[in-house]
PDB file of N, CA and C in Angstrom:
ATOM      1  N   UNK A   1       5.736  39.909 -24.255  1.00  0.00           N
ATOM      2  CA  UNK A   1       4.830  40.236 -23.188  1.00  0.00           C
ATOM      3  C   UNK A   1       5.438  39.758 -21.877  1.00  0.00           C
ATOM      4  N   UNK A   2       5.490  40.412 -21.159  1.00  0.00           N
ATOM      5  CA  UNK A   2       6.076  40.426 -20.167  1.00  0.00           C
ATOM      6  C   UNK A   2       5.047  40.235 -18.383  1.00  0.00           C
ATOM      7  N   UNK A   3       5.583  38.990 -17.844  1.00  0.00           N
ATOM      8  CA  UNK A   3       4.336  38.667 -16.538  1.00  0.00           C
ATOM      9  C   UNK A   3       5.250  39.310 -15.560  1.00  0.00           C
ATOM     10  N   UNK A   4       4.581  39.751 -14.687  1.00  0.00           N
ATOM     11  CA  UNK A   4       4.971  39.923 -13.556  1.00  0.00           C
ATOM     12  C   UNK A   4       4.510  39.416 -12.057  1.00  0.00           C
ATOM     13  N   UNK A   5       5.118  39.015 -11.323  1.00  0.00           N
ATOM     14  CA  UNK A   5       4.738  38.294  -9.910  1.00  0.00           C
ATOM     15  C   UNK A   5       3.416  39.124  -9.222  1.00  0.00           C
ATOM     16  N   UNK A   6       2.404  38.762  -8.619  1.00  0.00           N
ATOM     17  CA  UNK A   6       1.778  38.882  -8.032  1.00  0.00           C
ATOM     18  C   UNK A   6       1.484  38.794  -6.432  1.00  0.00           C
ATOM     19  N   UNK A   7       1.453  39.584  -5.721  1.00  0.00           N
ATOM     20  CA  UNK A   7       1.271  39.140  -4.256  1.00  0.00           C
ATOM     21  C   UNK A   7       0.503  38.195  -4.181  1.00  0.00           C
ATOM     22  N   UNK A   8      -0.723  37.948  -4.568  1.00  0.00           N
ATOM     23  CA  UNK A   8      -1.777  37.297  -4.178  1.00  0.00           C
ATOM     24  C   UNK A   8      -1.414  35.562  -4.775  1.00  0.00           C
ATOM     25  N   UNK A   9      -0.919  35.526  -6.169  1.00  0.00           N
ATOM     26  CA  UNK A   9       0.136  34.371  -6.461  1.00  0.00           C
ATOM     27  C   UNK A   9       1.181  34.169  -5.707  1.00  0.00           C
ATOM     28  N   UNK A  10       1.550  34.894  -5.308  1.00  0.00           N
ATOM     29  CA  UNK A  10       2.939  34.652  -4.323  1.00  0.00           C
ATOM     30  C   UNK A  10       2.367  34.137  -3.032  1.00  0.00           C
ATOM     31  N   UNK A  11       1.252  34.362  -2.395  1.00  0.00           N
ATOM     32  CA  UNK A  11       0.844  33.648  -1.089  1.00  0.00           C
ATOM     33  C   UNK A  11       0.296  32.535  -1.335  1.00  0.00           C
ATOM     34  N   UNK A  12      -0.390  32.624  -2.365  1.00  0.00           N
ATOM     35  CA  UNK A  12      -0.921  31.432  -2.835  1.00  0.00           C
ATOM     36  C   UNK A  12      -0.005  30.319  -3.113  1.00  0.00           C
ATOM     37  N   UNK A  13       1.302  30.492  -3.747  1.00  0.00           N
ATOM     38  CA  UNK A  13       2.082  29.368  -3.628  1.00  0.00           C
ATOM     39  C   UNK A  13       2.848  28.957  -2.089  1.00  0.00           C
ATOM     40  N   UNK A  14       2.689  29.865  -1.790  1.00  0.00           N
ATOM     41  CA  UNK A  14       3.331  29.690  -0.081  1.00  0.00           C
ATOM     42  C   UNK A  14       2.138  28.928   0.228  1.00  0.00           C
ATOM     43  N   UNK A  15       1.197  29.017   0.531  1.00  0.00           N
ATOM     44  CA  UNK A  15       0.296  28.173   1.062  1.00  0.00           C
ATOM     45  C   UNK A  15       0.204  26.825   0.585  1.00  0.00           C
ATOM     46  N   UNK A  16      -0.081  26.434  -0.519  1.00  0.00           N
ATOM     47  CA  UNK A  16       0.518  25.249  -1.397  1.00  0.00           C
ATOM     48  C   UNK A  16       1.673  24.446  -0.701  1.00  0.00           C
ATOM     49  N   UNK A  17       2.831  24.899  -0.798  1.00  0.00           N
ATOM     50  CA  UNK A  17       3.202  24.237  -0.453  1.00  0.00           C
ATOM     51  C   UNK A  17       3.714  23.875   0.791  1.00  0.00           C
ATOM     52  N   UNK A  18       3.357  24.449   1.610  1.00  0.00           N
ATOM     53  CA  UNK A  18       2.645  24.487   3.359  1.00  0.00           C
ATOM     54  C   UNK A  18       1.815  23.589   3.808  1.00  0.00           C
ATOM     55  N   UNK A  19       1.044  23.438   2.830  1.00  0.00           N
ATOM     56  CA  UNK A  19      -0.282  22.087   2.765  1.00  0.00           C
ATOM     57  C   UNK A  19       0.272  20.648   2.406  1.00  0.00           C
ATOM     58  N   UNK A  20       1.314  21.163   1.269  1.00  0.00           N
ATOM     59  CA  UNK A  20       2.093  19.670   1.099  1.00  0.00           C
ATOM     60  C   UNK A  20       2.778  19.391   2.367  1.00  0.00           C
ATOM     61  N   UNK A  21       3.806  20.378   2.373  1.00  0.00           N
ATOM     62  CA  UNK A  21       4.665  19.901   3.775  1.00  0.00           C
ATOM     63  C   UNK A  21       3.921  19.443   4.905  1.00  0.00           C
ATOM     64  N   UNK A  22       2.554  19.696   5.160  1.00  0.00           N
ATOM     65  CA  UNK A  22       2.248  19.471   6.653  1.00  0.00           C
ATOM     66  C   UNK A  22       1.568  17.905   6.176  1.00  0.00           C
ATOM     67  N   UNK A  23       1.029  18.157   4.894  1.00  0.00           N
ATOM     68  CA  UNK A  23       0.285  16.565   4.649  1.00  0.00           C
ATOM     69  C   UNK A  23       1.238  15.508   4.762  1.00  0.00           C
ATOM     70  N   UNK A  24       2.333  15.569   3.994  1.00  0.00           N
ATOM     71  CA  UNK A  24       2.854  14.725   3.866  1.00  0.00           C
ATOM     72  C   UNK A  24       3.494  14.248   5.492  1.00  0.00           C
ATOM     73  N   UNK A  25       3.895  15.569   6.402  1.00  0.00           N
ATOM     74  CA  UNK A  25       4.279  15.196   7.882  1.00  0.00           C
ATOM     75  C   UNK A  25       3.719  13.974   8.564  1.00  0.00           C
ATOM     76  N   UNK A  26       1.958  14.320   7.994  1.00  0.00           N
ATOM     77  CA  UNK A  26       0.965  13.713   8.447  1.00  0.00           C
ATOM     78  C   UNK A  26       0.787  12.410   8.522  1.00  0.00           C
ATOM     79  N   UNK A  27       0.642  12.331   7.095  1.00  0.00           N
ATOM     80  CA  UNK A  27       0.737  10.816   6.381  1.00  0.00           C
ATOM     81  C   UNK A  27       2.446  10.027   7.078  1.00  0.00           C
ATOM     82  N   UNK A  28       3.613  10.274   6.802  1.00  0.00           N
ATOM     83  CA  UNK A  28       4.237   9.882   7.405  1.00  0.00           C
ATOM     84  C   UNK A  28       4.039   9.555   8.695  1.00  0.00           C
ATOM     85  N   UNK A  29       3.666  10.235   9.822  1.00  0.00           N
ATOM     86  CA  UNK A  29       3.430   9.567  11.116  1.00  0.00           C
ATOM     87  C   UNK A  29       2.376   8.439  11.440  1.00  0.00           C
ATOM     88  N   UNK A  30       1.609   8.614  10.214  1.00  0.00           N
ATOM     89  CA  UNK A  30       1.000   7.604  10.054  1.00  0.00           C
ATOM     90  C   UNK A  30       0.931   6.119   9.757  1.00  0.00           C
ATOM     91  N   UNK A  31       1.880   6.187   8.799  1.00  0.00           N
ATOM     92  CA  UNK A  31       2.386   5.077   7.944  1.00  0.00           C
ATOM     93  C   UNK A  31       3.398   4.605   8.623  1.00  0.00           C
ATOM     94  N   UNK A  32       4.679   5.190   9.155  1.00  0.00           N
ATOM     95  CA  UNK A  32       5.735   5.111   9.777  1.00  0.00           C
ATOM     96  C   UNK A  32       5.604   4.023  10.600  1.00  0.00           C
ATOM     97  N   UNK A  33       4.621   3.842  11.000  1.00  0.00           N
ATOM     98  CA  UNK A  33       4.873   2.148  12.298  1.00  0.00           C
ATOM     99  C   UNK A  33       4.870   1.103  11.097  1.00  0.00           C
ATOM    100  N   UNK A  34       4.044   0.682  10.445  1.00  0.00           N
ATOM    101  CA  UNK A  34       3.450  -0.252   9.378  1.00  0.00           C
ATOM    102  C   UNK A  34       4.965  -0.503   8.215  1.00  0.00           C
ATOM    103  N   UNK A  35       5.453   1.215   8.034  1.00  0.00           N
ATOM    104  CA  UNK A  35       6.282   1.052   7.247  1.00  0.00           C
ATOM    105  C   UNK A  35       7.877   0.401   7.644  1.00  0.00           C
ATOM    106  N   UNK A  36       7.835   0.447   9.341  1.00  0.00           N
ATOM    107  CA  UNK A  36       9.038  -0.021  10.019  1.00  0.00           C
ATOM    108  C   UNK A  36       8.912  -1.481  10.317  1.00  0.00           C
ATOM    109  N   UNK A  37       7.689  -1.682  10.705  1.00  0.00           N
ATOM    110  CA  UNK A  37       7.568  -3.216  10.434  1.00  0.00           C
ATOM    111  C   UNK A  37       7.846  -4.374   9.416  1.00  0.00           C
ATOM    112  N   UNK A  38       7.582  -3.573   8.490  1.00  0.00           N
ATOM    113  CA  UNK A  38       6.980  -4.138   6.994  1.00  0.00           C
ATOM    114  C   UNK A  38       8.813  -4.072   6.211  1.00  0.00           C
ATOM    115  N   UNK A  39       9.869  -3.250   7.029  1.00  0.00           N
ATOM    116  CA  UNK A  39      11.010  -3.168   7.073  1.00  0.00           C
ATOM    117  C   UNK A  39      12.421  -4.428   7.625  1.00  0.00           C
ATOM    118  N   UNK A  40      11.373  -4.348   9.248  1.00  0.00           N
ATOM    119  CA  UNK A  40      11.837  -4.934  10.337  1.00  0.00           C
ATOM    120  C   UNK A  40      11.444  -6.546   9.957  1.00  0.00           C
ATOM    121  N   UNK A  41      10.936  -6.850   9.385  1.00  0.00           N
ATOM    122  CA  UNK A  41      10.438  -8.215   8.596  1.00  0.00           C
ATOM    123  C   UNK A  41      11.232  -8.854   7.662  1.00  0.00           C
ATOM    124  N   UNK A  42      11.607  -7.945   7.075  1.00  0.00           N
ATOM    125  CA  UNK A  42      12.309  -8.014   5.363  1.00  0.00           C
ATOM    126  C   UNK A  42      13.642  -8.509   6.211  1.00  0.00           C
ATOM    127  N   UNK A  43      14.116  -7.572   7.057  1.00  0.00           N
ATOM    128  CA  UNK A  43      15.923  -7.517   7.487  1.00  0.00           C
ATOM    129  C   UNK A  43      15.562  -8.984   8.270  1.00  0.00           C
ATOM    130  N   UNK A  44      14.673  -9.075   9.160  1.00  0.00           N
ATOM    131  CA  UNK A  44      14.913 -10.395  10.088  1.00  0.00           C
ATOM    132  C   UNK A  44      14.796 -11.917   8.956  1.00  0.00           C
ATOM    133  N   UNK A  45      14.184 -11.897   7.929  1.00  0.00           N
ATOM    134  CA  UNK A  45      14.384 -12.790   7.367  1.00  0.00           C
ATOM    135  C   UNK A  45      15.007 -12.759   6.591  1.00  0.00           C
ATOM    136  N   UNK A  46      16.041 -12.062   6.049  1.00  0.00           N
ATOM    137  CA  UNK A  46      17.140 -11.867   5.217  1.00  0.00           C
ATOM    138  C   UNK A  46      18.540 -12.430   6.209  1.00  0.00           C
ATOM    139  N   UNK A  47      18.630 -12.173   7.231  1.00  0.00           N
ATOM    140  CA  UNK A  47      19.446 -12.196   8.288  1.00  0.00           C
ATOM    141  C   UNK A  47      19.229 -13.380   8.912  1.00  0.00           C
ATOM    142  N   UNK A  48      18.251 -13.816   8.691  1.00  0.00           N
ATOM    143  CA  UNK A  48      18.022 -14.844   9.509  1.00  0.00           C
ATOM    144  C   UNK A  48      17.731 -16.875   8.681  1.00  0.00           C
ATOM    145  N   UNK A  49      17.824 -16.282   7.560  1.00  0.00           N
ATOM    146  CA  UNK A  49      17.868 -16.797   6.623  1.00  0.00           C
ATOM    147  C   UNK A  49      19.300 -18.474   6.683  1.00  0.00           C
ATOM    148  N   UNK A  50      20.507 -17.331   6.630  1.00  0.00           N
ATOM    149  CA  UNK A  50      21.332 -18.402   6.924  1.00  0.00           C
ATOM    150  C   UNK A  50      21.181 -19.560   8.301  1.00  0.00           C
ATOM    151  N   UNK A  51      20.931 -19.329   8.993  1.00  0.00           N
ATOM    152  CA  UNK A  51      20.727 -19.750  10.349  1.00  0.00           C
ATOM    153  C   UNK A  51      19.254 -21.093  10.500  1.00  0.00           C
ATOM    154  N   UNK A  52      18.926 -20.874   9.373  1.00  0.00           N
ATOM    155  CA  UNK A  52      17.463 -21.849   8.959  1.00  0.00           C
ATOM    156  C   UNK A  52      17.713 -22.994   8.673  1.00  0.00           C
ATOM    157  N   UNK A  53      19.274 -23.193   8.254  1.00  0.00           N
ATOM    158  CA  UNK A  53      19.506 -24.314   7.224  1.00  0.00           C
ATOM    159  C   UNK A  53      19.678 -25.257   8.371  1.00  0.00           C
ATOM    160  N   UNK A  54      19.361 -26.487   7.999  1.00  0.00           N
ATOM    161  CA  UNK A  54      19.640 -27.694   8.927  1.00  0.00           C
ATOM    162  C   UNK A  54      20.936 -28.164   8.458  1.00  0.00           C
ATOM    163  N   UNK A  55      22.002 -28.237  10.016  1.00  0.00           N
ATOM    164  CA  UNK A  55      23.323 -29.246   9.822  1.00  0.00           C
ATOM    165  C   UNK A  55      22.920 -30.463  10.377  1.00  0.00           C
ATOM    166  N   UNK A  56      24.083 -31.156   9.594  1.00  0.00           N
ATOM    167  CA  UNK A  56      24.124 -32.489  10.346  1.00  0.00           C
ATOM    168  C   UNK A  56      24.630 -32.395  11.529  1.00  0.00           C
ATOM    169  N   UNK A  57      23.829 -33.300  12.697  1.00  0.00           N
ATOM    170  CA  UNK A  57      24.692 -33.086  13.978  1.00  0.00           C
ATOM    171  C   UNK A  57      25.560 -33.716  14.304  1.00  0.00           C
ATOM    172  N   UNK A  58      26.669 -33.298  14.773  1.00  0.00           N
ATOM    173  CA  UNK A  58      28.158 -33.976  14.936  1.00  0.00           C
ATOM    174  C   UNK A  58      27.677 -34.553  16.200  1.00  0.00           C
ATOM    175  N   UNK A  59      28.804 -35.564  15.746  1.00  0.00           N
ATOM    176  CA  UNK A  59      28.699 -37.120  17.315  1.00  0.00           C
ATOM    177  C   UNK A  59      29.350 -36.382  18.244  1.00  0.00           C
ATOM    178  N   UNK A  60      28.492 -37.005  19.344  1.00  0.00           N
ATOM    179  CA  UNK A  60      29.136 -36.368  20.900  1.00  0.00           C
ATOM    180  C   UNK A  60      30.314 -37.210  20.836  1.00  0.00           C
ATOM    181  N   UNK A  61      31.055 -36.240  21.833  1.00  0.00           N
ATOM    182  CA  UNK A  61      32.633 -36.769  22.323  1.00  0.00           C
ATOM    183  C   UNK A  61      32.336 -36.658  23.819  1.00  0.00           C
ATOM    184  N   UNK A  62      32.906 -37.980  24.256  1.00  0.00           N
ATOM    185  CA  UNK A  62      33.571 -38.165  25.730  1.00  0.00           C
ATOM    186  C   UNK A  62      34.848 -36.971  25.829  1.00  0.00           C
ATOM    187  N   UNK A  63      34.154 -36.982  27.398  1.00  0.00           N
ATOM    188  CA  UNK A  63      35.130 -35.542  28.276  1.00  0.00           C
ATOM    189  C   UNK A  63      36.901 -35.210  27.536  1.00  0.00           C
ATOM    190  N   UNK A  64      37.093 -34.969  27.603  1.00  0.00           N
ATOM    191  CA  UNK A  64      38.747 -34.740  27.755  1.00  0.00           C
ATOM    192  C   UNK A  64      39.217 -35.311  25.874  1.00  0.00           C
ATOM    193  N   UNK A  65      38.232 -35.811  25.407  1.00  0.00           N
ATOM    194  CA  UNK A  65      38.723 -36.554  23.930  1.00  0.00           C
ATOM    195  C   UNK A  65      38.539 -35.375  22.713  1.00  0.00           C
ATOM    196  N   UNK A  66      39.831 -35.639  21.639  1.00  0.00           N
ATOM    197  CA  UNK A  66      40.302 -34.775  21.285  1.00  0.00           C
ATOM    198  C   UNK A  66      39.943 -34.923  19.492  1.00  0.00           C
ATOM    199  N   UNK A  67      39.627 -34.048  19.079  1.00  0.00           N
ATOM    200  CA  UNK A  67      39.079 -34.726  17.783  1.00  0.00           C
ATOM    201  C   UNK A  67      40.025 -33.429  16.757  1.00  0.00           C
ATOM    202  N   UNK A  68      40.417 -33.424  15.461  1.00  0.00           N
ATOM    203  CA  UNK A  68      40.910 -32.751  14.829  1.00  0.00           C
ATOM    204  C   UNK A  68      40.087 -33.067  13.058  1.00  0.00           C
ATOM    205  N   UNK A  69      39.395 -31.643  13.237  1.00  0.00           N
ATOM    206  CA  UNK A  69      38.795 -32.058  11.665  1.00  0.00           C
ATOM    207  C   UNK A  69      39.891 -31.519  10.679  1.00  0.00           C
ATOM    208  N   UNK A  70      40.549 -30.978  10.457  1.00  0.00           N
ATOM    209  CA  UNK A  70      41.607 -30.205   9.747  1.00  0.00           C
ATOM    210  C   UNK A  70      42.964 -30.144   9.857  1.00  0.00           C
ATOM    211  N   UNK A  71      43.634 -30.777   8.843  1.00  0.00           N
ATOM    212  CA  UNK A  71      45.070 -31.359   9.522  1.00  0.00           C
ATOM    213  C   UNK A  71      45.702 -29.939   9.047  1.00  0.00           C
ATOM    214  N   UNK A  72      46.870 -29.499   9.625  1.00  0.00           N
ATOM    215  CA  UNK A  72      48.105 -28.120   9.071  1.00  0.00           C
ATOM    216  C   UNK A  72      48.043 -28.374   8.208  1.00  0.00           C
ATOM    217  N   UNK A  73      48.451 -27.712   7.204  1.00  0.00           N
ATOM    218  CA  UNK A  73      49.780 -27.473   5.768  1.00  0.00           C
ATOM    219  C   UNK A  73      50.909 -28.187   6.357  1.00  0.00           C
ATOM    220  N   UNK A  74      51.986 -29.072   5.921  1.00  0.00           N
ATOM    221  CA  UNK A  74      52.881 -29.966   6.464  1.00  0.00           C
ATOM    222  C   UNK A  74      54.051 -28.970   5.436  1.00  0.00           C
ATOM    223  N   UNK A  75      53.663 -28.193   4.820  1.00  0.00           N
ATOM    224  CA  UNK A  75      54.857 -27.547   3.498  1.00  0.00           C
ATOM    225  C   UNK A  75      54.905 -26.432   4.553  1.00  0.00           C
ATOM    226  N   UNK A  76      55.847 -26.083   5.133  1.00  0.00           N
ATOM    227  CA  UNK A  76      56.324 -24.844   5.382  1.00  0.00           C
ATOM    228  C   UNK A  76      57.924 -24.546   5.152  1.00  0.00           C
ATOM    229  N   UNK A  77      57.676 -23.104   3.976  1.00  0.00           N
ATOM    230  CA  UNK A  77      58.871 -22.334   3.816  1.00  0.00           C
ATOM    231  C   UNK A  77      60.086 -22.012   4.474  1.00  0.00           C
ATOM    232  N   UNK A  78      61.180 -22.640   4.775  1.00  0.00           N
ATOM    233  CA  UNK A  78      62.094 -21.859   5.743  1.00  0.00           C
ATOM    234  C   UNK A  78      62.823 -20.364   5.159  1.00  0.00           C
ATOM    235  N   UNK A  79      62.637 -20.842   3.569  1.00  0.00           N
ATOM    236  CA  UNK A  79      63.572 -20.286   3.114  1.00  0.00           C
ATOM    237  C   UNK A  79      63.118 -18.660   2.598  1.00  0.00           C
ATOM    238  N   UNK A  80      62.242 -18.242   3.535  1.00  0.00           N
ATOM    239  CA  UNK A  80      61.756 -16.509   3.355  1.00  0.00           C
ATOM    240  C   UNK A  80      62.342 -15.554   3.316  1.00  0.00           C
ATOM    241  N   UNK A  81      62.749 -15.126   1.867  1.00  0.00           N
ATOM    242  CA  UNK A  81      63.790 -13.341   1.494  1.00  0.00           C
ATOM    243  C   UNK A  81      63.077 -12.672   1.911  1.00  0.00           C
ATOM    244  N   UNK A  82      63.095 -11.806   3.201  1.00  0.00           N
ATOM    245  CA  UNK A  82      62.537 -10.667   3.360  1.00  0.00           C
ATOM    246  C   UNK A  82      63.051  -9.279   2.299  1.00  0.00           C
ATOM    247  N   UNK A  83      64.534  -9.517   2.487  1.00  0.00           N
ATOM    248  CA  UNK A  83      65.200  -8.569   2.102  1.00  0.00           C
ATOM    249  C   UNK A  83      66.716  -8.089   2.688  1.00  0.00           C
ATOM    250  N   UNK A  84      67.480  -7.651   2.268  1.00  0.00           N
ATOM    251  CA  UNK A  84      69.037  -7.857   2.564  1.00  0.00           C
ATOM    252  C   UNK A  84      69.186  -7.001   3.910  1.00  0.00           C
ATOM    253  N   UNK A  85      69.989  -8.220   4.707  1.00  0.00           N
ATOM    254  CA  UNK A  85      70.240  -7.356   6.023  1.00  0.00           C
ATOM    255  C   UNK A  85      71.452  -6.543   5.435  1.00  0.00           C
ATOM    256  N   UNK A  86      71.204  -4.811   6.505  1.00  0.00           N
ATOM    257  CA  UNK A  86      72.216  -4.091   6.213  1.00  0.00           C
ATOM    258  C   UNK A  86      72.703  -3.813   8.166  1.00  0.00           C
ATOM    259  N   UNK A  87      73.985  -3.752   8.273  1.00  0.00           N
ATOM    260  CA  UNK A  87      74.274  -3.305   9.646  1.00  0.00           C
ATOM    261  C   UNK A  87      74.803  -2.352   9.576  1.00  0.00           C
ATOM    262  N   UNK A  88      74.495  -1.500  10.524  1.00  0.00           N
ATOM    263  CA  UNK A  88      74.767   0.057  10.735  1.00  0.00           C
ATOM    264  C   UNK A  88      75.266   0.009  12.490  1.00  0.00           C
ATOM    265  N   UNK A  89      75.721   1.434  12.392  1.00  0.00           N
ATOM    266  CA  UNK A  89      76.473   2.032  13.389  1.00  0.00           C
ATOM    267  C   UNK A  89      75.815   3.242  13.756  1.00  0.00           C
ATOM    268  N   UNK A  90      75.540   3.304  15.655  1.00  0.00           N
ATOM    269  CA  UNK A  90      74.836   4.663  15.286  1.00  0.00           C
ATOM    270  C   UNK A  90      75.942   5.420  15.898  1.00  0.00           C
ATOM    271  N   UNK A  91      75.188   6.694  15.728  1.00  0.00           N
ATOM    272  CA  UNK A  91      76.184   8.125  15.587  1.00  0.00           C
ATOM    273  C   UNK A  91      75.243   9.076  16.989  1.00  0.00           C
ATOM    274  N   UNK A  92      76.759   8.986  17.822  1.00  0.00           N
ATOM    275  CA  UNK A  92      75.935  10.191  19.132  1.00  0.00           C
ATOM    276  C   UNK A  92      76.100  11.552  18.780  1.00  0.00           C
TER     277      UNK A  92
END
């Protein structure tokens, strides 16, 4: 048995979902502030999170005085193979 399309079904689903599309437009402009907030909340305390933690506060220093928390590496390599020098000649 075999159906065949109907005009009157055929507008009828056009309308359908015409009603969704505009509801849902609706509802979105609605919600949309509440839902950016309720967003804008989440990120600022996620982000803001690190910045909460209490440091210890480092001692003041007099003007011009020089403090070093981190000494160099004192091991440095002289002896770095890049790779074999070759010398060339150029050609005019």
């Amino acid at each position: 048995m075999l159906q065949y399309a109907s005009l009157t079904g055929f507008v009828r689903t056009i309308l359908i979902i015409l009603l969704i599309w505009y509801g849902v437009k609706i509802l979105t402009r609605l919600f949309a502030p509440y839902l950016m907030r309720y967003v804008a909340k989440k990120a600022e305390q996620k982000f803001g999170q690190p910045f909460n933690t209490q440091q210890p506060p480092k001692p003041k220093q007099k003007e011009g005085e020089i403090s070093i928390d981190k000494m160099p590496n004192q091991k440095t390599s002289e002896n770095k193979k890049v790779g074999e020098y070759v010398d060339y000649e150029e050609i005019d």
